[in-house]
N, C-alpha and C. Protein backbone atom coordinates (compact mmCIF):
# COMPACT_ATOMS: atom_id res chain seq x y z
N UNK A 1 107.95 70.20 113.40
CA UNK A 1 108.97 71.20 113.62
C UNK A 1 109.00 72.24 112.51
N UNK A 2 108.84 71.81 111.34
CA UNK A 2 108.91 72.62 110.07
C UNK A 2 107.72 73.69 110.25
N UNK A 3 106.49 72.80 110.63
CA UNK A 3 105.24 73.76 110.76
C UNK A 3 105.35 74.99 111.84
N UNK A 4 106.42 74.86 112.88
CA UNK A 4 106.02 75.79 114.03
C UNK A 4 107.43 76.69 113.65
N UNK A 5 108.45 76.41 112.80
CA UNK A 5 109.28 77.25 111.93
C UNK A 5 108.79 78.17 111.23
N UNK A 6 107.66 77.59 110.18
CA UNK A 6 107.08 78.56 109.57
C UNK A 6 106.41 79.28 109.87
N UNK A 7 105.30 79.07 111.36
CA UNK A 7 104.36 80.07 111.68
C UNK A 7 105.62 80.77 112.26
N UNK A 8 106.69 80.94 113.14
CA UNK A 8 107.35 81.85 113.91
C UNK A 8 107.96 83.19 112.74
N UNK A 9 108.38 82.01 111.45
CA UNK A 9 108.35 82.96 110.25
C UNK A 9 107.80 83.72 109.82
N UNK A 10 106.63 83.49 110.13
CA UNK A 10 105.34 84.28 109.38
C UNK A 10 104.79 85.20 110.55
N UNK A 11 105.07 84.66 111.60
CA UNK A 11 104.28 86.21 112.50
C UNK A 11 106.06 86.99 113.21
N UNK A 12 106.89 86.88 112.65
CA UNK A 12 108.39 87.78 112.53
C UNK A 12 107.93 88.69 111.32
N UNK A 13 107.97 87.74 110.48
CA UNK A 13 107.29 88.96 108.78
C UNK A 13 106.07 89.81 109.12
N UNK A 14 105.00 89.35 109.76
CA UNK A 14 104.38 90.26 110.23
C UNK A 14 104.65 90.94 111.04
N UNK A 15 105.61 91.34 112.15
CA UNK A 15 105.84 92.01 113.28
C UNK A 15 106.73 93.20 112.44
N UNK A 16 107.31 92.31 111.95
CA UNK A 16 108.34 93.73 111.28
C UNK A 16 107.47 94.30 110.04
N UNK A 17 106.71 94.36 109.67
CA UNK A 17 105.90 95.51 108.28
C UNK A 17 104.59 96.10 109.14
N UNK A 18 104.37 95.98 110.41
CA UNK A 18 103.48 96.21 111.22
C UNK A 18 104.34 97.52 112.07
N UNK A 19 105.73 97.07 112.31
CA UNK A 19 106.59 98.27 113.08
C UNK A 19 106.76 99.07 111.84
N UNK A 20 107.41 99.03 110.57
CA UNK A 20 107.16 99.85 109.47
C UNK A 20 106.43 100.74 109.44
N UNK A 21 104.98 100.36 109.31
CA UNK A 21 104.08 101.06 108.98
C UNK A 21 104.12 101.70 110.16
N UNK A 22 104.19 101.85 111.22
CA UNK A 22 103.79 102.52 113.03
C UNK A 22 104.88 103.59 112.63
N UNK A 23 106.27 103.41 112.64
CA UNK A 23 107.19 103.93 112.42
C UNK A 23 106.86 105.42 111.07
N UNK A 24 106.15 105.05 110.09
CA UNK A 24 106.00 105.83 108.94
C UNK A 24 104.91 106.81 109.72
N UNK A 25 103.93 106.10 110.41
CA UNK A 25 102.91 106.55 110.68
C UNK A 25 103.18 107.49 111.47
N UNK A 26 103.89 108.04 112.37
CA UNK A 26 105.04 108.26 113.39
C UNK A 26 105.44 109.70 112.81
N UNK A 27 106.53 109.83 111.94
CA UNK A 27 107.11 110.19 111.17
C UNK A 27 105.90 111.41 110.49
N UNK A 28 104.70 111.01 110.20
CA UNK A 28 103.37 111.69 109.12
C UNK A 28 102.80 112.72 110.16
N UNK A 29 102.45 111.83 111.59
CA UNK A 29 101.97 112.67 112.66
C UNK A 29 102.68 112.53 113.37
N UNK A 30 103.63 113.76 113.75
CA UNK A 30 104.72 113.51 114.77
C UNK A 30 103.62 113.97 116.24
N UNK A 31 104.35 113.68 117.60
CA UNK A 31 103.76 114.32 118.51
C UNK A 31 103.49 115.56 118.60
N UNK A 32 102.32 115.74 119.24
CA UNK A 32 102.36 117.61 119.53
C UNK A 32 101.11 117.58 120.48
N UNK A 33 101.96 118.91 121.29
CA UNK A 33 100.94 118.96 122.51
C UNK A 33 99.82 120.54 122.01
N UNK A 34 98.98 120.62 122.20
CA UNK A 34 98.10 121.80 121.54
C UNK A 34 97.83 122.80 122.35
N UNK A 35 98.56 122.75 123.43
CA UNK A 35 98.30 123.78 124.40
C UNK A 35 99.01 125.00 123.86
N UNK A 36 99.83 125.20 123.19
CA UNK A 36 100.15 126.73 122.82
C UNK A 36 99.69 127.03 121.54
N UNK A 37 99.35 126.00 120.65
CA UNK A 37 98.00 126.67 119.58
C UNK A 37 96.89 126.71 119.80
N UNK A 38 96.19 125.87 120.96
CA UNK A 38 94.99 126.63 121.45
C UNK A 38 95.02 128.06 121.98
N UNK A 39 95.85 128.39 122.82
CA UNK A 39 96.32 129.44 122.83
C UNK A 39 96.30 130.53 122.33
N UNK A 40 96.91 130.65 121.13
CA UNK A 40 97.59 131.62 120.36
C UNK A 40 96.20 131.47 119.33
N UNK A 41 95.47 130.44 119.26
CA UNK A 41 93.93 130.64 118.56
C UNK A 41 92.80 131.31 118.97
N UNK A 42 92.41 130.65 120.26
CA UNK A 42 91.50 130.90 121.05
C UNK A 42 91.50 131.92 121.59
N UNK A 43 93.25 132.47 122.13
CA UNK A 43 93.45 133.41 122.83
C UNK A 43 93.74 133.08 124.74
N UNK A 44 95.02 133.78 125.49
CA UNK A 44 95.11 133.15 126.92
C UNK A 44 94.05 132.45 127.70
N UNK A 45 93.88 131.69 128.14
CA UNK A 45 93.18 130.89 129.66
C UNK A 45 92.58 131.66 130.05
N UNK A 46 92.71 133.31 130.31
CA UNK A 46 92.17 134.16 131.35
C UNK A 46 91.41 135.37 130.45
N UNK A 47 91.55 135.55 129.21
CA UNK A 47 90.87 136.55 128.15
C UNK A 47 90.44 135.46 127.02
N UNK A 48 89.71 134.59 126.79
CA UNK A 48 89.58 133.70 125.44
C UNK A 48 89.18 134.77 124.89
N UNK A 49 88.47 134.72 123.44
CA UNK A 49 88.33 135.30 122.07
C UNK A 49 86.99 134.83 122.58
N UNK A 50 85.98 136.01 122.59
CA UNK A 50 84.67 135.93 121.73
C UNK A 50 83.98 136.36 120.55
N UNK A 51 83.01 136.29 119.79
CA UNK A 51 82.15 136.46 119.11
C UNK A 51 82.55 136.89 117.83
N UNK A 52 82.70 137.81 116.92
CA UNK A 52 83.78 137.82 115.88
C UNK A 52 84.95 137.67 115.99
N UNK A 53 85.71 137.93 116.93
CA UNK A 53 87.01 137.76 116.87
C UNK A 53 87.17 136.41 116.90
N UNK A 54 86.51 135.39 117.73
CA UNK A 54 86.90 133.81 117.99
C UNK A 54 86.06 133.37 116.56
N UNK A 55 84.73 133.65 115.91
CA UNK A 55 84.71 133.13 114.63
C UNK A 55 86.13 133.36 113.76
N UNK A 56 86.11 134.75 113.57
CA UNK A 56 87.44 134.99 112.44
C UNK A 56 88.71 134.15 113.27
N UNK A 57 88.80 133.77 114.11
CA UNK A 57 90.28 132.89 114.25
C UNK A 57 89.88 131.38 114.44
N UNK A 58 88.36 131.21 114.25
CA UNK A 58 88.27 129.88 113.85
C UNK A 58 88.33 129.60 112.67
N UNK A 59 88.01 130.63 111.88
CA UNK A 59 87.65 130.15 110.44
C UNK A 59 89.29 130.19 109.54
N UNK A 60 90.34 131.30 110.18
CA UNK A 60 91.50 131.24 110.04
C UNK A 60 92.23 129.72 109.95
N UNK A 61 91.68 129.38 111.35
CA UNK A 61 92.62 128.32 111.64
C UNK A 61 91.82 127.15 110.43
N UNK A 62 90.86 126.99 110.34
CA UNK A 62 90.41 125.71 109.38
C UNK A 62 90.85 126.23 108.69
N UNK A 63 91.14 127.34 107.52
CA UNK A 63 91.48 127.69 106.10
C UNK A 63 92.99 127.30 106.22
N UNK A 64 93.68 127.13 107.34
CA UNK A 64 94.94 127.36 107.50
C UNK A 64 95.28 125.76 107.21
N UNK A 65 94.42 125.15 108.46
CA UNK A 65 94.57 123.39 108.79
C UNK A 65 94.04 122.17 107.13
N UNK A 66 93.00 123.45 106.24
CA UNK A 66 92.68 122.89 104.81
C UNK A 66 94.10 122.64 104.44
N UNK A 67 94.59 123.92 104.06
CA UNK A 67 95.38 123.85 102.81
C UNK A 67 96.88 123.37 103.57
N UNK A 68 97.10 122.60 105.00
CA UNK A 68 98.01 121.92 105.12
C UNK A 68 97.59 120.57 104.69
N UNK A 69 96.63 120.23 104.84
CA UNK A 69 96.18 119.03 104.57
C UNK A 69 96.25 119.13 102.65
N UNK A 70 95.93 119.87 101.97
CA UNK A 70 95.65 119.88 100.70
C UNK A 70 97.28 119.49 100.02
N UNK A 71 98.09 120.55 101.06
CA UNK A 71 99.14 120.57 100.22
C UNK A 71 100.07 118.71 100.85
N UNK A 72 99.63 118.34 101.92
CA UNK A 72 100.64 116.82 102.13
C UNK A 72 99.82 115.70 101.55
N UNK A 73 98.71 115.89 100.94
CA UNK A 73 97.72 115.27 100.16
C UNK A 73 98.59 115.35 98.05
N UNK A 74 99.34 116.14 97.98
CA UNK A 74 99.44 116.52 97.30
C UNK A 74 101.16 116.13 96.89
N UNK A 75 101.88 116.55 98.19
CA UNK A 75 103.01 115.75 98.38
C UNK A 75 103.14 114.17 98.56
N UNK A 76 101.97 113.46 98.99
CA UNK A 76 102.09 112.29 99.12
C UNK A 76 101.88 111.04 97.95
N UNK A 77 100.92 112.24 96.62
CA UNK A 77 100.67 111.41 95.65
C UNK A 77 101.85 111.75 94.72
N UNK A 78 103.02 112.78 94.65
CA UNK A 78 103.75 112.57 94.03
C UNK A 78 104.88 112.25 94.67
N UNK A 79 105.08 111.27 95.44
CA UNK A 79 105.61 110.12 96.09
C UNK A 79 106.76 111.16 97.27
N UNK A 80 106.44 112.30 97.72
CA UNK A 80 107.81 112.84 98.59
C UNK A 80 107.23 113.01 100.01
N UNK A 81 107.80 112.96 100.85
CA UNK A 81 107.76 112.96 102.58
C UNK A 81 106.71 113.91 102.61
N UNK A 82 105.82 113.50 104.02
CA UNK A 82 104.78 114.72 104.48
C UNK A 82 104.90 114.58 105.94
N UNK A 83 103.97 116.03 106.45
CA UNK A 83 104.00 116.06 107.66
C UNK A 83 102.89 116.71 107.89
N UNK A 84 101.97 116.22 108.76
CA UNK A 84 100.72 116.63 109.47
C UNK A 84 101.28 117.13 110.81
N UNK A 85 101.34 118.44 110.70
CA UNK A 85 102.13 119.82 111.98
C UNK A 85 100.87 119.73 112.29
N UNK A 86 101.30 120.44 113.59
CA UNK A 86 100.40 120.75 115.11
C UNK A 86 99.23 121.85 114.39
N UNK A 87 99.23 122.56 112.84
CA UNK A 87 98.34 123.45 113.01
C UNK A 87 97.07 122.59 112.50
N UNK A 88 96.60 121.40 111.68
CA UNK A 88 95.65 120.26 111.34
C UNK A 88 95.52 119.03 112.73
N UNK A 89 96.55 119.04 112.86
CA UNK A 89 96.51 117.73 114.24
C UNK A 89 95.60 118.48 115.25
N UNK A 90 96.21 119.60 116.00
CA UNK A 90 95.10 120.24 116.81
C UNK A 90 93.99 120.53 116.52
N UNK A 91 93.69 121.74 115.18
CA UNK A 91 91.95 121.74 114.81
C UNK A 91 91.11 120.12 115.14
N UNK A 92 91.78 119.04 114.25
CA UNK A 92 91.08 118.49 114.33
C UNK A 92 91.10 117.80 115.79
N UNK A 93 91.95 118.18 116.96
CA UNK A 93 91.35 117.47 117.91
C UNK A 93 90.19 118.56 118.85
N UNK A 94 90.84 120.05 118.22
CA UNK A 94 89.55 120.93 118.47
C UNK A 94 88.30 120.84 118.39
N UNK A 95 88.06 120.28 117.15
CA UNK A 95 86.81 120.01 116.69
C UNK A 95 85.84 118.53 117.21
């Protein structure tokens, strides 16, 4: 009885620092749908961006999606809240 106490103990302690972490994880990358920054990148469904113009608003958007990443890289080692926004979450599902 003691033994099947302790495993129920031990996978409760694991269930709850497993929702923690999901929860934080959550919180870092909130949802986001990329259909209106593809958009507003690429340019409407019915005119996309070609040839310089879609390079220069690709290369925009990575310089943009770097230095969000640089700067919650930066917030996270001196221990304060971050957030990975829709403008890094999308590139990288762009890419």
């Amino acid at each position: 009885m003691v033994f099947i106490g302790f495993l129920l103990a031990g996978s409760g302690t694991a269930i709850y620092f497993m929702r923690v972490r999901s929860d934080e994880l959550k919180g870092k990358y909130p949802p986001t749908t990329c259909k209106t920054s593809y958009s507003n990148r690429l340019g409407p469904a019915n005119s996309l961006k070609t040839g310089s113009a879609l390079t220069s608003s690709l290369k925009n958007w990575e310089h943009q999606a770097v230095n969000e990443y640089s700067l919650n890289m930066d917030l996270g080692k001196a221990g304060k809240p971050t957030e990975y926004g829709t403008t890094m979450q999308c590139f990288c599902r762009y890419q």
